[in-house]
Protein backbone atom coordinates (compact mmCIF):
# COMPACT_ATOMS: atom_id res chain seq x y z
CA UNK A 1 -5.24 -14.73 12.94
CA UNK A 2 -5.47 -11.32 10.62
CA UNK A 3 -5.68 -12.23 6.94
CA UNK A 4 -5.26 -9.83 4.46
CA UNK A 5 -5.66 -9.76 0.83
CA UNK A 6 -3.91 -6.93 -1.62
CA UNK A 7 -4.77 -6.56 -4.93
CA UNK A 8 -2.88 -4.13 -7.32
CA UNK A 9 0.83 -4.07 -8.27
CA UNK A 10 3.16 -6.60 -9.74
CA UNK A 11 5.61 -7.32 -7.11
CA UNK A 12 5.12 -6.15 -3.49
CA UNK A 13 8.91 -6.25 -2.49
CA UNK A 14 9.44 -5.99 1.25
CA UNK A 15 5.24 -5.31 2.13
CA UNK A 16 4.16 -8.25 3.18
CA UNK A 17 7.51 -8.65 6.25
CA UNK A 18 6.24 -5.06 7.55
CA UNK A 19 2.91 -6.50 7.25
CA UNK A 20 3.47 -9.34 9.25
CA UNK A 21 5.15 -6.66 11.88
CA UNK A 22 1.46 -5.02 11.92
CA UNK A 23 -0.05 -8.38 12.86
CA UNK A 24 -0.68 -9.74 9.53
CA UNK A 25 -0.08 -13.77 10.03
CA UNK A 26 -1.76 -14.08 6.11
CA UNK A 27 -0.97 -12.12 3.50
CA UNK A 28 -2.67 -12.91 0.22
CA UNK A 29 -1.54 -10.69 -3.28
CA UNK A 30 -3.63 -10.30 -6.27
CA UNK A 31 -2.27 -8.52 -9.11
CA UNK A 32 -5.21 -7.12 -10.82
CA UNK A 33 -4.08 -6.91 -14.13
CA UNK A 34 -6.10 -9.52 -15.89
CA UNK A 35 -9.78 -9.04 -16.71
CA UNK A 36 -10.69 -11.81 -15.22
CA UNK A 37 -10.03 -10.72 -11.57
CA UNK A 38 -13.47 -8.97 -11.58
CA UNK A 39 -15.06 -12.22 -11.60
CA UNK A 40 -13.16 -13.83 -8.51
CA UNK A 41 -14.73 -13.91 -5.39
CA UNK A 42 -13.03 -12.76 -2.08
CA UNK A 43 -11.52 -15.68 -0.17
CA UNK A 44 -13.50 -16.47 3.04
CA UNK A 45 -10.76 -16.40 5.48
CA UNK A 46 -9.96 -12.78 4.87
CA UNK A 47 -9.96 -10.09 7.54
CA UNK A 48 -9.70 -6.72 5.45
CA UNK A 49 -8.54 -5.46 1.87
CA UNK A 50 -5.99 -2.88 0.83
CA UNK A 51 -6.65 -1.82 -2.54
CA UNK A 52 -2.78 -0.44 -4.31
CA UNK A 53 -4.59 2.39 -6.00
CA UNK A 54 -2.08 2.63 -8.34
CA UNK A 55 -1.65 -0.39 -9.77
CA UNK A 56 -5.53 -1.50 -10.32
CA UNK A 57 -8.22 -0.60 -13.06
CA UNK A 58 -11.66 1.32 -11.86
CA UNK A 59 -13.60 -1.82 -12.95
CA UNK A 60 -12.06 -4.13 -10.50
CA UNK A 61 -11.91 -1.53 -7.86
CA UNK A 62 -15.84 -0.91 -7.85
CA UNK A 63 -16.83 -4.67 -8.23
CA UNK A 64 -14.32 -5.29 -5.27
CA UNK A 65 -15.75 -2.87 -3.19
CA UNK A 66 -19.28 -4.02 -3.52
CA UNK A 67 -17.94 -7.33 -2.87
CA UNK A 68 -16.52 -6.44 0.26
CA UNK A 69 -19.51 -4.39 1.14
CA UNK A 70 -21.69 -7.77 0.86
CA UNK A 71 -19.33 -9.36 2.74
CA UNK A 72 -18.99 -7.02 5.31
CA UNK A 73 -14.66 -7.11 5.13
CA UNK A 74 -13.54 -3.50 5.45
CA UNK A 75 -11.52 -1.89 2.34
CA UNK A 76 -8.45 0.11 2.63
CA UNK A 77 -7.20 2.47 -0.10
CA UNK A 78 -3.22 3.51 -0.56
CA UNK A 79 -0.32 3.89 -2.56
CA UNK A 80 2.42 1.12 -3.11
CA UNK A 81 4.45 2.99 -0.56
CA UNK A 82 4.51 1.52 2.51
CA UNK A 83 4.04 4.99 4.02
CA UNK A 84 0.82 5.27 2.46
CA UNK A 85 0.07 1.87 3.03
CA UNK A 86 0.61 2.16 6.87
CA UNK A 87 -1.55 5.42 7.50
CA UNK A 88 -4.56 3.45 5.94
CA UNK A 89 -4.34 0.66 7.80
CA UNK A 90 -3.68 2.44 10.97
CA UNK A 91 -6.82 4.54 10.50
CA UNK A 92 -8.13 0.92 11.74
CA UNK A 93 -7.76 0.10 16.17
CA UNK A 94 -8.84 -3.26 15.15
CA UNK A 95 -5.29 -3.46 12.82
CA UNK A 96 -2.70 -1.47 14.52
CA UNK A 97 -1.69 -1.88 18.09
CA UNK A 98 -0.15 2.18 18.00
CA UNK A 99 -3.45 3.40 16.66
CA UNK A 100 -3.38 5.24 20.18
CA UNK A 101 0.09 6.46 19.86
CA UNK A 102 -0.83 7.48 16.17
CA UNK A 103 -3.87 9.35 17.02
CA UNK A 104 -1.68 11.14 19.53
CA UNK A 105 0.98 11.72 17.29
CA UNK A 106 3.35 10.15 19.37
CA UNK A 107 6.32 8.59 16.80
CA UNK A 108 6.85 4.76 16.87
């Protein structure tokens, strides 16, 4: 099971389906807006972390990435568009299954 947690943006729209088409069985969504994210912990069951650049303050984005640092959970950085949001998480084998076909730059 791949678990994934985003954090940033109000509303994710049609992300987490194409998600699910990468593999994603879990998809967890943090907003980020309040303060008090900084102070949440990462949930165990998570896999990796895409960060919505965007739509999230520095503060959180530094405390999350030592978090995941400690935790050893890999962090992925993109835009809300899910063009942006596939080339970072294809830049992972582990994620994608066309990772080969990407690196390649054969279309999919």
């Amino acid at each position: 099971m791949k678990s994934l947690l985003v954090v940033g943006a109000d509303h994710l729209g049609t992300i987490p389906q194409k998600l699910g088409e990468l593999g994603f069985s879990e998809v967890i969504h943090l907003n980020g807006r309040k303060v008090q994210m900084v102070k949440r912990e990462i949930p165990e069951n998570i896999d990796s972390i895409l960060v919505l650049t965007d739509y999230i303050n520095h503060n959180l984005a530094k405390t999350l990435k030592k978090k995941a640092q400690d935790q050893s959970v890999p962090v992925y950085y993109a835009k809300r568009s899910w063009c942006s949001i596939y080339q970072a998480l294809s830049k992972c084998e582990r994620l994608c299954p066309d990772h080969v076909k990407c690196k390649q730059g054969v279309k999919h």
